[in-house]
N, C-alpha and C. Protein backbone atom coordinates (compact mmCIF):
# COMPACT_ATOMS: atom_id res chain seq x y z
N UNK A 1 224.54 18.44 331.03
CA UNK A 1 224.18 18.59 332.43
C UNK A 1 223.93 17.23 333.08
N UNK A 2 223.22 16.39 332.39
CA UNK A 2 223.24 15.00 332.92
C UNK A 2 224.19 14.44 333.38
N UNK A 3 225.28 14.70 332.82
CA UNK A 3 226.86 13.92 332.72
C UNK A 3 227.37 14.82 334.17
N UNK A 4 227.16 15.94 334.19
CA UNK A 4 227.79 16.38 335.10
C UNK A 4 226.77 16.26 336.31
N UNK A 5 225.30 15.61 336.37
CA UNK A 5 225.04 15.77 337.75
C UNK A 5 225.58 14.14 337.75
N UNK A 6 225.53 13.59 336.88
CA UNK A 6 225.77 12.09 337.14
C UNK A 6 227.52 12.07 337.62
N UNK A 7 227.77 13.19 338.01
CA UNK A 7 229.23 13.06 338.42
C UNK A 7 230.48 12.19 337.26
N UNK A 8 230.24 12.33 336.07
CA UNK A 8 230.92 11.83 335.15
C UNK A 8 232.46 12.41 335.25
N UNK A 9 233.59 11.80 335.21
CA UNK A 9 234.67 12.80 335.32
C UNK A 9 234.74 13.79 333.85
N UNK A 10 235.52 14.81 334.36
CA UNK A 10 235.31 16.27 333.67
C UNK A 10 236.18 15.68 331.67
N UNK A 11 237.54 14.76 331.71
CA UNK A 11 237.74 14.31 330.82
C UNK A 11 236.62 13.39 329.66
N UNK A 12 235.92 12.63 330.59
CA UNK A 12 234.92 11.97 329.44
C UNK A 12 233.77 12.63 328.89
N UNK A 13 233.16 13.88 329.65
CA UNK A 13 232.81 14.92 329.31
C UNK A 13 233.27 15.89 328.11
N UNK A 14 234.62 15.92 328.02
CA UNK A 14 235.51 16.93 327.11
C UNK A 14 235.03 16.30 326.12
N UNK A 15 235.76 14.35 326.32
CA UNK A 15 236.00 13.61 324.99
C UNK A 15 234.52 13.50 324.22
N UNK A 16 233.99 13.63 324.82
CA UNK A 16 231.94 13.17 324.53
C UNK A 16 231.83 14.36 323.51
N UNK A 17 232.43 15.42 324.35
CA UNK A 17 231.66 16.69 323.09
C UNK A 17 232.31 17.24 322.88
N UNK A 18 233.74 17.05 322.59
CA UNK A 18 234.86 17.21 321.62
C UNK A 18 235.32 18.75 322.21
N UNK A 19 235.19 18.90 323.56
CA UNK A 19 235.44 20.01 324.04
C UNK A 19 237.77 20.32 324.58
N UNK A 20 237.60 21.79 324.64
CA UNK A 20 239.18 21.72 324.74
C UNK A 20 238.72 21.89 326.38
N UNK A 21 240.15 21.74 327.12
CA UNK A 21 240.27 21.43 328.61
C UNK A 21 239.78 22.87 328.79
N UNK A 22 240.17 23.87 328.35
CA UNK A 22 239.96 25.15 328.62
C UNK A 22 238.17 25.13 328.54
N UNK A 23 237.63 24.96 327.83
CA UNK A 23 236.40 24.89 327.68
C UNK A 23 235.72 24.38 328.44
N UNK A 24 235.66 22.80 328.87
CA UNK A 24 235.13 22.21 329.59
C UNK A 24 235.65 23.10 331.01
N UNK A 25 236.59 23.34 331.63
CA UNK A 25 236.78 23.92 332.96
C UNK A 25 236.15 24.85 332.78
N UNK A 26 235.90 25.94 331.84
CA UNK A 26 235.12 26.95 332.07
C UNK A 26 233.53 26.30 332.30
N UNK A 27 233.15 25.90 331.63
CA UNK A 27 231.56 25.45 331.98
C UNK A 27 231.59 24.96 333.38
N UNK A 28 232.08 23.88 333.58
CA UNK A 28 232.08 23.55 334.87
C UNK A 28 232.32 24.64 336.02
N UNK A 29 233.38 25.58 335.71
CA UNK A 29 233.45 26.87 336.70
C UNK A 29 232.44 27.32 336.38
N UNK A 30 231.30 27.63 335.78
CA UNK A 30 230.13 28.39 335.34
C UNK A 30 229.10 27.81 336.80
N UNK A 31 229.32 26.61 336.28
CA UNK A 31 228.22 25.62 336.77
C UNK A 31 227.90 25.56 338.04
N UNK A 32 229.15 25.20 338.85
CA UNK A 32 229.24 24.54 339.94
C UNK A 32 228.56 26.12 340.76
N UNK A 33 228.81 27.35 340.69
CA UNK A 33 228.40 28.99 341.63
C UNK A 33 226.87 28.60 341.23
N UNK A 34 226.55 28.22 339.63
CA UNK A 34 225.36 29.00 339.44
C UNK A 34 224.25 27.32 339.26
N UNK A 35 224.58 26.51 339.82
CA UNK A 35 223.84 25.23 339.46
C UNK A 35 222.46 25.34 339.64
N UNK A 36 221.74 25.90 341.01
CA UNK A 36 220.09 25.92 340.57
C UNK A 36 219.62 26.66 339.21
N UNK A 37 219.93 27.86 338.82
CA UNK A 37 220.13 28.02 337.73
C UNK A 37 220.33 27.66 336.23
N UNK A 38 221.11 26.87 336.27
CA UNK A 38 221.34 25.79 334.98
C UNK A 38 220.75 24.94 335.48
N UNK A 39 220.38 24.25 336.13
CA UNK A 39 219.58 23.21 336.32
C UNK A 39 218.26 23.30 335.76
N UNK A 40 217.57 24.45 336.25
CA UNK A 40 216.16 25.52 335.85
C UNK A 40 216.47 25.16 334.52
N UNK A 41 217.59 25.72 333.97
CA UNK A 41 217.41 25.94 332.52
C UNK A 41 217.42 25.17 331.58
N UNK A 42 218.17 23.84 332.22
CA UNK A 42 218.34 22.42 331.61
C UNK A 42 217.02 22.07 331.52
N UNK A 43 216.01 22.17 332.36
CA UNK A 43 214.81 21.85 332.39
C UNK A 43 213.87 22.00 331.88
N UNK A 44 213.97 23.56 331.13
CA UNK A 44 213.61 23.94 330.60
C UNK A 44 213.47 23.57 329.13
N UNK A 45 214.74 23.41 328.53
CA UNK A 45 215.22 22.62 327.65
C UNK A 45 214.79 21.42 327.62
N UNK A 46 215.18 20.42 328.02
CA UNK A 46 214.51 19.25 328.45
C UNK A 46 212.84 19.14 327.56
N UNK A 47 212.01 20.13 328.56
CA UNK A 47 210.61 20.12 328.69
C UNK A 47 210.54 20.57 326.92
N UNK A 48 211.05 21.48 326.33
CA UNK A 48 210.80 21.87 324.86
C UNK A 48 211.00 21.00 323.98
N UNK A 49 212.32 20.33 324.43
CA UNK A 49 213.04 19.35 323.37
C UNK A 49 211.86 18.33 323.33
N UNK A 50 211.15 17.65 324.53
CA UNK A 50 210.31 16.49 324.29
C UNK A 50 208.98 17.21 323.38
N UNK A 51 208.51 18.43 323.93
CA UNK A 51 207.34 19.38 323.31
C UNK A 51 207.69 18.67 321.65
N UNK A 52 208.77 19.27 320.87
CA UNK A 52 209.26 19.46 319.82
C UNK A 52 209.33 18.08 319.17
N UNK A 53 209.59 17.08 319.99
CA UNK A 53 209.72 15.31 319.42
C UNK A 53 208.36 15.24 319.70
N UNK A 54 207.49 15.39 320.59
CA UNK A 54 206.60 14.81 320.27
C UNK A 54 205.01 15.02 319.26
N UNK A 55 205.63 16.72 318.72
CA UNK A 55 204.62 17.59 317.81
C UNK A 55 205.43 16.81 316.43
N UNK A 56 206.91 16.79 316.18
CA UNK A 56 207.16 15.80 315.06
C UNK A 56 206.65 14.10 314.79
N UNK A 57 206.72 13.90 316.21
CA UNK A 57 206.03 12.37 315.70
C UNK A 57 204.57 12.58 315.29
N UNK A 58 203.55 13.24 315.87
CA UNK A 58 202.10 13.14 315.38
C UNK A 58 202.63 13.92 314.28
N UNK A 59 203.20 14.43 313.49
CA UNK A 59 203.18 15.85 312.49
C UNK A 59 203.56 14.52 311.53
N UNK A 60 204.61 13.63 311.50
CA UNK A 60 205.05 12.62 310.31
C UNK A 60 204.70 11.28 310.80
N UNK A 61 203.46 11.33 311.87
CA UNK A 61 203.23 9.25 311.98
C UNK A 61 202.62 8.75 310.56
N UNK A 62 202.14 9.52 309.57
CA UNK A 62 201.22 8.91 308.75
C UNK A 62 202.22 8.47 307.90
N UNK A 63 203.22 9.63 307.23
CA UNK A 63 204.42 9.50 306.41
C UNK A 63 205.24 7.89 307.32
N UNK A 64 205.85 7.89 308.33
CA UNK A 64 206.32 6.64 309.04
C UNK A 64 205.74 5.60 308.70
N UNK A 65 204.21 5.49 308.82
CA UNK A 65 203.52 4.55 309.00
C UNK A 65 203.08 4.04 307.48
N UNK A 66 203.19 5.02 306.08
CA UNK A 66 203.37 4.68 304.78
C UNK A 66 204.49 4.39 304.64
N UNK A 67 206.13 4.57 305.14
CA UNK A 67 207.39 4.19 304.60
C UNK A 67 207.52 2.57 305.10
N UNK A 68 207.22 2.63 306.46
CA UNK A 68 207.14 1.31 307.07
C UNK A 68 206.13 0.00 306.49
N UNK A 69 205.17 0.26 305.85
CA UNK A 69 204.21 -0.19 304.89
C UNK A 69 204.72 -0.80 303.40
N UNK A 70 205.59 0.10 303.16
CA UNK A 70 206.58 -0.43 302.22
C UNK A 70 207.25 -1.59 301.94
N UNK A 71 207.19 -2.64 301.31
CA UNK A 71 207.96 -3.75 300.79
C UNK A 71 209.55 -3.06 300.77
N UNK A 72 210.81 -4.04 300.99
CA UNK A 72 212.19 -3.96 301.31
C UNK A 72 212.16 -3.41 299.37
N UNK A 73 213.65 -2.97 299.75
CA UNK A 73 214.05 -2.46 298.24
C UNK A 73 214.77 -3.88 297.65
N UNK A 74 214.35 -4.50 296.40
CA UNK A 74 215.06 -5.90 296.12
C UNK A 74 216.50 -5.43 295.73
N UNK A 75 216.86 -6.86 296.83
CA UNK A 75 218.30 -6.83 296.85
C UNK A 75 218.38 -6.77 298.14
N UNK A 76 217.61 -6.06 299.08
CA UNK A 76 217.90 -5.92 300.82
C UNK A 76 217.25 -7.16 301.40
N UNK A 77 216.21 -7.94 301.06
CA UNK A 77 215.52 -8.78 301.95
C UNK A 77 216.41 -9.24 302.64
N UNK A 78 217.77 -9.73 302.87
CA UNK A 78 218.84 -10.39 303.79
C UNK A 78 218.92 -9.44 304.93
N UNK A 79 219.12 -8.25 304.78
CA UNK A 79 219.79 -7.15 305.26
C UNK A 79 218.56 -6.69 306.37
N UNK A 80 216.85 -7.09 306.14
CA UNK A 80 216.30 -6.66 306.79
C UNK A 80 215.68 -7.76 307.71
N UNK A 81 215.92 -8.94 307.28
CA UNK A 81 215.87 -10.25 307.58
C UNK A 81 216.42 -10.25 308.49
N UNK A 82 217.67 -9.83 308.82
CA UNK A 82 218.84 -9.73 310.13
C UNK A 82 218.50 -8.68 311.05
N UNK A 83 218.02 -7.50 310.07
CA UNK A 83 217.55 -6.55 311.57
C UNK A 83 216.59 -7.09 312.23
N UNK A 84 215.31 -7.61 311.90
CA UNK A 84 214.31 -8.30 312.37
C UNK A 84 214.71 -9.11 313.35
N UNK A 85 215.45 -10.24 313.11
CA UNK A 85 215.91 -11.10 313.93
C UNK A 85 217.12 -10.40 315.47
N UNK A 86 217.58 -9.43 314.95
CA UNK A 86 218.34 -8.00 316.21
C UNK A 86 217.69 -7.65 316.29
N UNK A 87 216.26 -7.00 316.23
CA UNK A 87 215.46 -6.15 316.90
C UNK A 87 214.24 -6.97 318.02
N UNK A 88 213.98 -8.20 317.62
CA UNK A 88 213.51 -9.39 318.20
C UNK A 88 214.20 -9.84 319.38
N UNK A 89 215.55 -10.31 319.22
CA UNK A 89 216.33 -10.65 320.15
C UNK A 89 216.76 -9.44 321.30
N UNK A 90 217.09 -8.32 320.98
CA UNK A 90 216.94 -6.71 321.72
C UNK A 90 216.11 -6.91 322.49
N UNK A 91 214.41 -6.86 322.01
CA UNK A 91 213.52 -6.76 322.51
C UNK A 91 213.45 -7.48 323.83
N UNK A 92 213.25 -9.54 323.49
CA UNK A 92 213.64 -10.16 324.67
C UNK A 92 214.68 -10.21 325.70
N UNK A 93 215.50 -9.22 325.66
CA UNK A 93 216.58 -9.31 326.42
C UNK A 93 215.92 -7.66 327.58
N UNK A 94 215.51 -7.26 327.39
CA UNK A 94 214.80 -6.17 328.02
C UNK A 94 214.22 -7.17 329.33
């Protein structure tokens, strides 16, 4: 629904979610009569999906916060050495 209020054309839509032309035109014919509707319902969605991420993050921060606590597996220190330095540089570019 994002893609389509963001006016995305209907092809990069298909290609995104591996949809056939037949498919995607049908949703979109769905859409466009009944849009307050799906919109409602997108929203709905929306509002659960974050409910649901954010009862998993307090449900596993302790587990996260013991894996992350963890020393690298030897043999990776290079490998995490480099993400550090990409997740650093990411950061400042914000």
């Amino acid at each position: 629904m994002d893609y389509v209020a963001a006016q995305y054309p209907p092809k990069f839509i298909r290609g995104f979610f591996d949809l056939t032309e037949e498919q995607i035109n049908a949703a979109l014919a769905y859409i466009e009569p009944n849009r307050a509707d799906v919109k409602a319902e997108y929203q709905m969605v929306l509002k659960e999906a974050e409910e649901l991420r954010l009862y998993y993050e307090e449900k596993n921060r302790d587990l996260i916060a013991r894996i992350a606590a963890q020393p690298p597996r030897p043999g990776t220190e290079a490998a995490w050495g480099k993400l550090r330095v990409a997740k650093a540089k990411f950061k400042s570019e914000l």
